[in-house]
N, C-alpha and C. Protein backbone atom coordinates (compact mmCIF):
# COMPACT_ATOMS: atom_id res chain seq x y z
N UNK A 1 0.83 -1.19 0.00
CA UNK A 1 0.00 0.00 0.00
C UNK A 1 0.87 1.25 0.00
N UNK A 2 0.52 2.42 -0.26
CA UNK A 2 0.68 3.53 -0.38
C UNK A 2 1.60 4.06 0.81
N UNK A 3 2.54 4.95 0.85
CA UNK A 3 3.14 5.40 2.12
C UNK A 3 1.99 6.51 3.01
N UNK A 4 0.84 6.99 2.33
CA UNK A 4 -0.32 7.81 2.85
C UNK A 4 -1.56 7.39 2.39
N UNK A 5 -2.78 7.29 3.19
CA UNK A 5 -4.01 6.92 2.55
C UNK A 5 -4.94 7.78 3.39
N UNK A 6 -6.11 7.69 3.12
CA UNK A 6 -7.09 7.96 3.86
C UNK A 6 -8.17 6.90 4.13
N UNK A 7 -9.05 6.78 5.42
CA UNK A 7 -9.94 6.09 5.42
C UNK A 7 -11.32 6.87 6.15
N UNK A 8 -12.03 6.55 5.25
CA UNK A 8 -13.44 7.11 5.79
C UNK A 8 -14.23 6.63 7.13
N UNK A 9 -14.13 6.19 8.14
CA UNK A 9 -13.57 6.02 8.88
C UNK A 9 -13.29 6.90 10.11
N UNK A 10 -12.06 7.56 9.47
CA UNK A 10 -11.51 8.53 10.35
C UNK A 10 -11.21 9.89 9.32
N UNK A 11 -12.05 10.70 8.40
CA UNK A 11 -12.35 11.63 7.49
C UNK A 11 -11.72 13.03 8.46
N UNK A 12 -11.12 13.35 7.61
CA UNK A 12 -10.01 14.98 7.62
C UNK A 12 -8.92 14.52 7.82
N UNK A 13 -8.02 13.46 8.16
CA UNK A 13 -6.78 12.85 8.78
C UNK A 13 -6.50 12.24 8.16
N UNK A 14 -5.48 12.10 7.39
CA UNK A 14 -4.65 10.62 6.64
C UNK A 14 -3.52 10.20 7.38
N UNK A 15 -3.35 8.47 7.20
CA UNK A 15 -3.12 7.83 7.69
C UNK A 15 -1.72 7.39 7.06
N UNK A 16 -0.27 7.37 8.02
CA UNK A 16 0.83 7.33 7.18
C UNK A 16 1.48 5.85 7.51
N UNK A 17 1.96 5.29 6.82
CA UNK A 17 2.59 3.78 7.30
C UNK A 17 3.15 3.87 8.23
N UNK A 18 3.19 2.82 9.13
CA UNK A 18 4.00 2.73 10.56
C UNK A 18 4.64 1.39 10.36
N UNK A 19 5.04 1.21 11.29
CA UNK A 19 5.76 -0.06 11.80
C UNK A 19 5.83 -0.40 13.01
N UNK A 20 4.88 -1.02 13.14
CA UNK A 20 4.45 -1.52 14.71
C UNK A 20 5.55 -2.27 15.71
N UNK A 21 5.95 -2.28 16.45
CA UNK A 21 6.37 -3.36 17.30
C UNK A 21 8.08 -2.86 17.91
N UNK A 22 8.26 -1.82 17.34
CA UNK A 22 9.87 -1.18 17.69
C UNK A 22 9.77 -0.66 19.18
N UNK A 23 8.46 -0.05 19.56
CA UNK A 23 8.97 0.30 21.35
C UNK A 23 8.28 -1.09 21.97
N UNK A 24 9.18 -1.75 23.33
CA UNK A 24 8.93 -2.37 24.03
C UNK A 24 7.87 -1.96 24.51
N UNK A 25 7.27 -2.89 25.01
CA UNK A 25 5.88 -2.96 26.13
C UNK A 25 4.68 -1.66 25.35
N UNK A 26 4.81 -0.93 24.42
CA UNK A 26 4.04 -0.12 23.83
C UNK A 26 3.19 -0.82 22.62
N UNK A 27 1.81 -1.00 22.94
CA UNK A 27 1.08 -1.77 21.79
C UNK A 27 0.09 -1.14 21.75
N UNK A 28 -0.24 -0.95 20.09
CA UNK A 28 -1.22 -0.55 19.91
C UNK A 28 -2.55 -1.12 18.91
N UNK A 29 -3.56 -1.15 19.11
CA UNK A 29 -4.50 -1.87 18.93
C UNK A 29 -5.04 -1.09 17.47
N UNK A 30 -5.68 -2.14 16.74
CA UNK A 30 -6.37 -1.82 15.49
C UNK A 30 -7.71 -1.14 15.73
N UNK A 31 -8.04 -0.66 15.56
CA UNK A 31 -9.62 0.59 15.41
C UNK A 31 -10.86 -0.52 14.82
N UNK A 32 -10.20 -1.17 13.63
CA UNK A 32 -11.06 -1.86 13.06
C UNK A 32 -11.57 -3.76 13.34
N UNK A 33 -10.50 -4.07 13.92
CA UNK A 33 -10.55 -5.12 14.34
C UNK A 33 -10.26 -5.28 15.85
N UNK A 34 -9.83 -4.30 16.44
CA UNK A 34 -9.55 -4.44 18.00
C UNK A 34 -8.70 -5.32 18.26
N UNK A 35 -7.57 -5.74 17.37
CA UNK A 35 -6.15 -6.41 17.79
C UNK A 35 -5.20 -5.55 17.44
N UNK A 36 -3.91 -6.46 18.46
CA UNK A 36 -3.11 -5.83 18.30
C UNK A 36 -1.95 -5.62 17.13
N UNK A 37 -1.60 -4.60 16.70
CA UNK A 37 -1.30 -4.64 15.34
C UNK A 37 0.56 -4.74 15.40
N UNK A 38 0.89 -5.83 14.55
CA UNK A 38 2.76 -6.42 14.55
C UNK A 38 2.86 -5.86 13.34
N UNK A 39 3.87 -4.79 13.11
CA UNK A 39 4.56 -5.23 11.85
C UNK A 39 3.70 -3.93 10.88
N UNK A 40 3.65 -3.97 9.63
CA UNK A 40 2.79 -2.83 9.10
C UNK A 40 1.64 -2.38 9.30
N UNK A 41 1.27 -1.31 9.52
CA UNK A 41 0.07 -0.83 9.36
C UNK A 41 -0.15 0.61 9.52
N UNK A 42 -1.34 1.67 9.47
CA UNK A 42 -1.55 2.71 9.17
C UNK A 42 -1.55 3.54 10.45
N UNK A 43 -0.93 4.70 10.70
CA UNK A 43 -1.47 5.51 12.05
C UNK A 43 -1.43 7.04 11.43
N UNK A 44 -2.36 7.71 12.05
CA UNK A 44 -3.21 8.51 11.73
C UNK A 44 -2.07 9.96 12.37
N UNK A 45 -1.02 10.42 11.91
CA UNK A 45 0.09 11.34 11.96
C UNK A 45 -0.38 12.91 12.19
N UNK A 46 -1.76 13.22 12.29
CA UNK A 46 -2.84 14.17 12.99
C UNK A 46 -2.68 14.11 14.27
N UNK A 47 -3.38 13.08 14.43
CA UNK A 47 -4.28 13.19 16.24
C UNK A 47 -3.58 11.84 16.92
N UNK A 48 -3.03 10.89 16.52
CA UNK A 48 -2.40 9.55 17.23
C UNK A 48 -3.49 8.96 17.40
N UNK A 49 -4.68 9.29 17.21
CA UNK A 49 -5.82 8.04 17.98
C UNK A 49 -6.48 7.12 16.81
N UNK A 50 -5.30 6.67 15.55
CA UNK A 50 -6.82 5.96 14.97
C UNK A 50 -5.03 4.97 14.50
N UNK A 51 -5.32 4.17 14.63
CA UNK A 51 -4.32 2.53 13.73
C UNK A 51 -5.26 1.97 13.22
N UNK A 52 -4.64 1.15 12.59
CA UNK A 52 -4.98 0.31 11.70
C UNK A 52 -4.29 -0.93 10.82
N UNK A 53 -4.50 -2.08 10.93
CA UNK A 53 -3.64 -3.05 10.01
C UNK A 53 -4.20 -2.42 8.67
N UNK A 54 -2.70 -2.92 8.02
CA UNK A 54 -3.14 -2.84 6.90
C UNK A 54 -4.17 -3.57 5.86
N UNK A 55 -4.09 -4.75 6.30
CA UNK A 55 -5.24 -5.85 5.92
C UNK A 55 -6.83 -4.83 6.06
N UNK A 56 -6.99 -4.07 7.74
CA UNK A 56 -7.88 -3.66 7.91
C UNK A 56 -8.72 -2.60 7.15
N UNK A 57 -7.58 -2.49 6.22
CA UNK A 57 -8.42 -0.98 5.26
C UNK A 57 -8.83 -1.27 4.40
N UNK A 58 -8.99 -2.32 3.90
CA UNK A 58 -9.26 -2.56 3.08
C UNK A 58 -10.90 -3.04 2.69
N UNK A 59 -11.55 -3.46 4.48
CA UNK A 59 -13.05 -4.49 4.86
C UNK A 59 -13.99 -3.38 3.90
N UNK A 60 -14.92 -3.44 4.08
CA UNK A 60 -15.61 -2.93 3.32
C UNK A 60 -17.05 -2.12 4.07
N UNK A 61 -16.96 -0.90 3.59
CA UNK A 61 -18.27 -0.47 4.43
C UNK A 61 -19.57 -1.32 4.52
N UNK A 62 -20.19 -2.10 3.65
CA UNK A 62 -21.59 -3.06 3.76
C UNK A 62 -20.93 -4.18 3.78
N UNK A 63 -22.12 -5.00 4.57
CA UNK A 63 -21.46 -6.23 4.44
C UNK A 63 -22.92 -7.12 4.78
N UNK A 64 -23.36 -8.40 4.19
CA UNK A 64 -24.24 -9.37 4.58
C UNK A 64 -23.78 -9.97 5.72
N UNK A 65 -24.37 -10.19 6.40
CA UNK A 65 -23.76 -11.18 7.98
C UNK A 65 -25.08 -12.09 8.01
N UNK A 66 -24.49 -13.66 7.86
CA UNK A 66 -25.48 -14.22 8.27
C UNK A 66 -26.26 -14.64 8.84
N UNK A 67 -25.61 -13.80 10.22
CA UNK A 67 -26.26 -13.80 11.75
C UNK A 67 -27.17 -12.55 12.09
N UNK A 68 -27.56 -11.66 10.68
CA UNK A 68 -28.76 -10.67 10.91
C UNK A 68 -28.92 -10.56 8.94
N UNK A 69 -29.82 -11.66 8.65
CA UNK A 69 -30.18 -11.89 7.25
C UNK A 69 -30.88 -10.40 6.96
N UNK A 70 -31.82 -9.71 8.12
CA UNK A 70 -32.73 -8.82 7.62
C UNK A 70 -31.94 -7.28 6.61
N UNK A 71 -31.32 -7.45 7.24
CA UNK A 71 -30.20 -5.67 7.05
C UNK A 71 -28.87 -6.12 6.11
N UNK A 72 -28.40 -5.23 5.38
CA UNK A 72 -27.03 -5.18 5.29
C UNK A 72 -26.23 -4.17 6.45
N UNK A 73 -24.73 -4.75 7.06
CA UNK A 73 -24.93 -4.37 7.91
C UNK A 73 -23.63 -3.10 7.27
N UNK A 74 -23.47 -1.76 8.32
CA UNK A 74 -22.47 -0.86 8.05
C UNK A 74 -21.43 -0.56 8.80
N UNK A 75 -20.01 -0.78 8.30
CA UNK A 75 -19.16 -1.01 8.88
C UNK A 75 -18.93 1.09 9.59
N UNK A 76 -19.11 0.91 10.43
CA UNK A 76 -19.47 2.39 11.60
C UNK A 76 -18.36 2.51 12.70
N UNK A 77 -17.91 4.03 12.92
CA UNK A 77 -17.24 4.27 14.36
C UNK A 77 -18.22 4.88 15.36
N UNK A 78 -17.37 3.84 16.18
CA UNK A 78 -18.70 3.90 17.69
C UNK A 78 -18.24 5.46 18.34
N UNK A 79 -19.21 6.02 18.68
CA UNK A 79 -19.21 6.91 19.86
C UNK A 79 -19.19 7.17 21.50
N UNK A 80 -19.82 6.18 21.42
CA UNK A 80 -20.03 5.20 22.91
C UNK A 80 -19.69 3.84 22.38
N UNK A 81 -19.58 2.86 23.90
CA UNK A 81 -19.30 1.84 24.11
C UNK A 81 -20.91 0.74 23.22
N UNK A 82 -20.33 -0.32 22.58
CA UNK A 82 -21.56 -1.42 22.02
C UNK A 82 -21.22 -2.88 22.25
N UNK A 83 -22.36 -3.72 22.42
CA UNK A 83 -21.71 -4.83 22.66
C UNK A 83 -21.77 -5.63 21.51
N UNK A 84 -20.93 -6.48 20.74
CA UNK A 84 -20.80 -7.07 19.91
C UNK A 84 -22.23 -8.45 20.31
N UNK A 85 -23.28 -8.06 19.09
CA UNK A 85 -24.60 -9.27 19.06
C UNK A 85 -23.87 -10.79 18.61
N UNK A 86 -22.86 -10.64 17.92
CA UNK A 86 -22.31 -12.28 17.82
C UNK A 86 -21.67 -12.99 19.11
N UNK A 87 -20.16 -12.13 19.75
CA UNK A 87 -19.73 -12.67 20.65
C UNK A 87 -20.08 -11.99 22.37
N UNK A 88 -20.67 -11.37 22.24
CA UNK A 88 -20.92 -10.56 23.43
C UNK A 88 -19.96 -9.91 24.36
N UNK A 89 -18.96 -9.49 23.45
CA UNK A 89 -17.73 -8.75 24.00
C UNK A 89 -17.90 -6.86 23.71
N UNK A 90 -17.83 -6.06 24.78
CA UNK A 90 -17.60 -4.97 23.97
C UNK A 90 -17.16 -4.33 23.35
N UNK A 91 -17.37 -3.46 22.32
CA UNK A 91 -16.10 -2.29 22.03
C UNK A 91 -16.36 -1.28 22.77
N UNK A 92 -15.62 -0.21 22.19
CA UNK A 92 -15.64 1.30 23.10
C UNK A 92 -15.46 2.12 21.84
N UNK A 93 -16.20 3.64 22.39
CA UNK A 93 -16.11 4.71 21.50
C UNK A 93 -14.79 4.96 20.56
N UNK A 94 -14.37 4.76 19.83
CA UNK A 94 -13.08 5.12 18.58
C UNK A 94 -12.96 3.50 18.41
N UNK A 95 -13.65 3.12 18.21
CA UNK A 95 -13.48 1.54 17.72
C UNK A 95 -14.65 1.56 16.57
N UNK A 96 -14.61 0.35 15.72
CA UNK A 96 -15.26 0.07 14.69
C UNK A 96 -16.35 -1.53 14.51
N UNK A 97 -17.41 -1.18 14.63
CA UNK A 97 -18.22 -2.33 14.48
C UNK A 97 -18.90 -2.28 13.22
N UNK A 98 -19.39 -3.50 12.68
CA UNK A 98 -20.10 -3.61 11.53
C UNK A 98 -22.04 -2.92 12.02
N UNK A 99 -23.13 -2.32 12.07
CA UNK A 99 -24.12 -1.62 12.61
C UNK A 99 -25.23 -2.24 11.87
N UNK A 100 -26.25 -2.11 12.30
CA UNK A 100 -27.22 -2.10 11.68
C UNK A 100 -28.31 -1.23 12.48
N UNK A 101 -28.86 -0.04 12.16
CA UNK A 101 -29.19 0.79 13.37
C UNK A 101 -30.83 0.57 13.54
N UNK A 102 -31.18 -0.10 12.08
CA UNK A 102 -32.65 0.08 12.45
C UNK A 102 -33.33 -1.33 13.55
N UNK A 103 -32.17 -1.97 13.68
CA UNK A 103 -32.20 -3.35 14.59
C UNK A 103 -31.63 -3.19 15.78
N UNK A 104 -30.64 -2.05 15.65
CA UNK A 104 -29.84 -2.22 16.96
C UNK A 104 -28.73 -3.43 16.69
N UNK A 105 -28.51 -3.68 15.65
CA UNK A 105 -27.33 -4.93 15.68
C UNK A 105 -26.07 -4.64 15.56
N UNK A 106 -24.89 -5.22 16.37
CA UNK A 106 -24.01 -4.49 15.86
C UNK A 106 -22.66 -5.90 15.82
N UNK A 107 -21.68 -6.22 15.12
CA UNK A 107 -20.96 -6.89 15.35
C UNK A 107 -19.33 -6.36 14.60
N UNK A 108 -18.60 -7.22 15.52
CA UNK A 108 -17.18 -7.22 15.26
C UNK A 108 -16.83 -7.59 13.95
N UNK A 109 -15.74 -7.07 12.79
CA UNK A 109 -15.29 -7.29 12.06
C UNK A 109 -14.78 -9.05 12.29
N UNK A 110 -13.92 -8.63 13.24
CA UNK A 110 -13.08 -10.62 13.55
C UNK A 110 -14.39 -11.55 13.76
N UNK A 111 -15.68 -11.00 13.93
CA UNK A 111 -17.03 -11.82 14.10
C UNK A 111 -17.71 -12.38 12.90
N UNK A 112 -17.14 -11.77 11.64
CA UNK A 112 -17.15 -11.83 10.31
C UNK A 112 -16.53 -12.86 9.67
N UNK A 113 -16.62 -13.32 8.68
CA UNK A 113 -15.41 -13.95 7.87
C UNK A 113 -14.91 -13.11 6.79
N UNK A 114 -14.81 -11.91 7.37
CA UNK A 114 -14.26 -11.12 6.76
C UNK A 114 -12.52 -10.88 6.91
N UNK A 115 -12.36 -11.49 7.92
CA UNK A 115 -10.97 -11.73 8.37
C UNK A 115 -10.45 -13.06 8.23
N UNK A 116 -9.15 -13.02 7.89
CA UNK A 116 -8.42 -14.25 8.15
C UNK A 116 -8.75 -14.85 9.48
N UNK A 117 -8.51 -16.30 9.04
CA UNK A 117 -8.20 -16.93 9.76
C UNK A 117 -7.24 -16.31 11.52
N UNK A 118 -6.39 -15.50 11.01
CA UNK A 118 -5.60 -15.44 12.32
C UNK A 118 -5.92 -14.31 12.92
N UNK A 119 -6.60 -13.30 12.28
CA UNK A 119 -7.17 -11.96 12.84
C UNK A 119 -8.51 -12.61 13.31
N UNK A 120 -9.41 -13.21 13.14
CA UNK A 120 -10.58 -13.64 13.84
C UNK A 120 -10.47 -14.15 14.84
N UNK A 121 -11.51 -13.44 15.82
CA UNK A 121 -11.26 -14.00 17.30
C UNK A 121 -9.85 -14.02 18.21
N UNK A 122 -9.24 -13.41 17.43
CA UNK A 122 -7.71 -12.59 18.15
C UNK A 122 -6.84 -13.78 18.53
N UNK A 123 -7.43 -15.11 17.50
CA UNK A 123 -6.52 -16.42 18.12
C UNK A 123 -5.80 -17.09 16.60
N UNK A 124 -4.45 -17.50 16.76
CA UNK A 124 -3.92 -18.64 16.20
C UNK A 124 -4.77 -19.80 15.42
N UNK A 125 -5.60 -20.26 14.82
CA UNK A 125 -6.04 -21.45 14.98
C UNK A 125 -5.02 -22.71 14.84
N UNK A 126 -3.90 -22.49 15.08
CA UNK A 126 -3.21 -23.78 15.91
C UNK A 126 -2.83 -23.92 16.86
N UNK A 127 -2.63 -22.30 17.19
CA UNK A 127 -2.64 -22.46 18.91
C UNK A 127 -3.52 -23.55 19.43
N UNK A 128 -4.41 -23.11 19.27
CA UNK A 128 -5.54 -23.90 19.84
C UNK A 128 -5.14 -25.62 19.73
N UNK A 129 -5.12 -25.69 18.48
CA UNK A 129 -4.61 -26.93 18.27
C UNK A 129 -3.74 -27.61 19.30
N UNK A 130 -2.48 -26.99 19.15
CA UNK A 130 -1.16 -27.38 20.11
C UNK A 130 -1.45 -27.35 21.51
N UNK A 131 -2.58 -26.54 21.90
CA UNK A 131 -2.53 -26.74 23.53
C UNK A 131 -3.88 -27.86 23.34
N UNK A 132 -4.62 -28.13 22.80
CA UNK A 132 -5.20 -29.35 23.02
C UNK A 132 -4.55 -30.93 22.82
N UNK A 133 -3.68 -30.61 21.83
CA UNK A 133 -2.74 -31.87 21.65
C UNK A 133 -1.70 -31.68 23.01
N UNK A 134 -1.59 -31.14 23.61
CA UNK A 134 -0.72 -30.72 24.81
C UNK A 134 -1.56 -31.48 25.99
N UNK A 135 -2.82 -31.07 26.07
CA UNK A 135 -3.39 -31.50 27.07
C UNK A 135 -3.48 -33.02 26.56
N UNK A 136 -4.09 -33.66 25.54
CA UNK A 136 -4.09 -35.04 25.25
C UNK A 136 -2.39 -35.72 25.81
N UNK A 137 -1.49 -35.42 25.50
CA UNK A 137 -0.72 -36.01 25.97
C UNK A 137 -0.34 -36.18 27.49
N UNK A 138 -0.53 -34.95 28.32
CA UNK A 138 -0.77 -35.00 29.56
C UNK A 138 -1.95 -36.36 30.18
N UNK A 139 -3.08 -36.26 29.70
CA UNK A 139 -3.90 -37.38 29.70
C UNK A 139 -3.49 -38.58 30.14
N UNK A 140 -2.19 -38.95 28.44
CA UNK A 140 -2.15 -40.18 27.91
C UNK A 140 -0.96 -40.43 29.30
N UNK A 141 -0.26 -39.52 29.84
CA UNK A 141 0.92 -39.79 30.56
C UNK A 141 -0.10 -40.45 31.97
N UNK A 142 -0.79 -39.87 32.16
CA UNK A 142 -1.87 -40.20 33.64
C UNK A 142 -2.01 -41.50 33.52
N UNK A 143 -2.41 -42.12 32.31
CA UNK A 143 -3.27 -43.26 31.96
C UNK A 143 -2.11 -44.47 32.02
N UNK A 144 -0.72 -43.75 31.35
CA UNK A 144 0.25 -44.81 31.28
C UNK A 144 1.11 -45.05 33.22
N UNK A 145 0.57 -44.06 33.63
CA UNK A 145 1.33 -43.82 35.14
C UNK A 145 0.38 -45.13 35.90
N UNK A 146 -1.18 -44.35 35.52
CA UNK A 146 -2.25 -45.78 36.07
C UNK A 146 -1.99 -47.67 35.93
N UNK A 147 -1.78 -47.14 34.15
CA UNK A 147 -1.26 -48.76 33.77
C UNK A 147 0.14 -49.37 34.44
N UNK A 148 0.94 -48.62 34.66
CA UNK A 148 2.41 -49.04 35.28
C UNK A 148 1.92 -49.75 36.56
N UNK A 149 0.71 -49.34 37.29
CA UNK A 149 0.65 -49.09 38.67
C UNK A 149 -0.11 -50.72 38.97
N UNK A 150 -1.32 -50.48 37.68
CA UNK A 150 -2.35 -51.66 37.99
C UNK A 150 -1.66 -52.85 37.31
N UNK A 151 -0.70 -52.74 36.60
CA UNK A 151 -0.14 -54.33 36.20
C UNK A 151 0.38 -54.13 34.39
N UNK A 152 -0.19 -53.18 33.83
CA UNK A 152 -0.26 -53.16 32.60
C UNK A 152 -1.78 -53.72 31.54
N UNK A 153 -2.62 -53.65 32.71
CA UNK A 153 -3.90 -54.09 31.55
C UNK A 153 -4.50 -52.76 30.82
N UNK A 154 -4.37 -52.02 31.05
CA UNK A 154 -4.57 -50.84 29.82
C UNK A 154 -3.43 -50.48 28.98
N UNK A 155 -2.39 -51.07 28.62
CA UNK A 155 -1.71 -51.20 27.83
C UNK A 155 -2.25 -51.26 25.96
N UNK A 156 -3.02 -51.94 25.23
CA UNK A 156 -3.10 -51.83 24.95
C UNK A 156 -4.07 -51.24 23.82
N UNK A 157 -4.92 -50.76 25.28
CA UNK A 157 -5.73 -49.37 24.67
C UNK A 157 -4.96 -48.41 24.77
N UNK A 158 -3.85 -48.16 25.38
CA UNK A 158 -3.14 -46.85 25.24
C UNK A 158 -2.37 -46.41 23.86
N UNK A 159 -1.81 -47.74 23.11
CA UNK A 159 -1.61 -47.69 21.93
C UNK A 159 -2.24 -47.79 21.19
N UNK A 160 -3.52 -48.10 21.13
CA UNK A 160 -4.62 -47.41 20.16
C UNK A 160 -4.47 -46.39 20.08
N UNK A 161 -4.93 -45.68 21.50
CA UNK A 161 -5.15 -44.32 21.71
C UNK A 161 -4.03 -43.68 20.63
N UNK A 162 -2.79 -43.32 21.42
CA UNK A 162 -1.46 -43.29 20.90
C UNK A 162 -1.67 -43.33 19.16
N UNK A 163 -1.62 -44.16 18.76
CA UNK A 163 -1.59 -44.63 17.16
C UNK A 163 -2.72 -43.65 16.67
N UNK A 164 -4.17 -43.60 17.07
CA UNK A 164 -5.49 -42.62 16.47
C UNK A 164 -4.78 -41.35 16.25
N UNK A 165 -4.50 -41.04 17.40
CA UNK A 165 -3.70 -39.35 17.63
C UNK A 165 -2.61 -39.19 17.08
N UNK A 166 -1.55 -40.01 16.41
CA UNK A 166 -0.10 -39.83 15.68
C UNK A 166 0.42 -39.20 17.12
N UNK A 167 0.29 -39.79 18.36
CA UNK A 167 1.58 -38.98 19.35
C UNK A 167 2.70 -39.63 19.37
């Protein structure tokens, strides 16, 4: 993208490339998605109060959500605090939800599949993965501590187990 843009959004202010992540312990959060933003993205060289990934400029003001068929919904900056109708988390005023005003609906961009995979829901989806395969092995160690104890007759359900899971 561009070394300057504007986003409607945040109208009279353009937004100049940054590079997130150079001061320690200083993070700053996306406007549009409410994560925290690594690495490129837009900050607003006016007023300091509006970031943005760069991915994020791109969402689109309307959007269908299939969790309010009636409306198209409009991607809006809050004034006050709203609670997201998909996950029931809030935002706060200078943040960005998708709206629908004649319903009162309002939801998160990451509530969308409008985001990747790794911007939605502010998680990894292998994180997730790895700490559940984490906990399965913890499990399997209990089960093999049990079998040591009682003689070895769960032995060879444990290598089932073992073998299903590739541990």
């Amino acid at each position: 993208m561009a070394a300057s843009v504007t986003c409607k959004l945040h109208p009279g202010h353009s937004l100049t490339r940054h590079h997130y992540g150079g001061e320690e312990g200083h993070a700053c959060v996306c406007a549009l998605c409410e994560r925290i933003i690594a690495g490129a993205g837009y900050r607003c060289g006016e007023c300091g109060g509006f970031d943005a990934h760069e991915a994020c400029l791109s969402l689109p003001m309307r959007v269908a959500f299939v969790g309010h068929p009636a409306h198209e919904l409009t991607l809006s900056l809050l004034t006050a605090s709203r609670w997201c109708d998909a996950c029931r988390v809030a935002s706060h005023a200078g943040c960005c939800v998708y709206r629908c005003v004649a319903c009162d609906f309002d939801v998160h961009a990451r509530c969308t599949s409008l985001l990747d995979g790794e911007q939605q829901h502010g998680r990894k989806r292998g994180v997730a993965r790895r700490v559940g395969m984490a906990a399965l092995r913890m499990g399997l160690f209990g089960l093999r501590v049990a079998d040591a104890v009682t003689g070895g007759f769960g032995s060879p359900v444990i290598e089932v187990i073992e073998t299903a899971l590739n541990l």
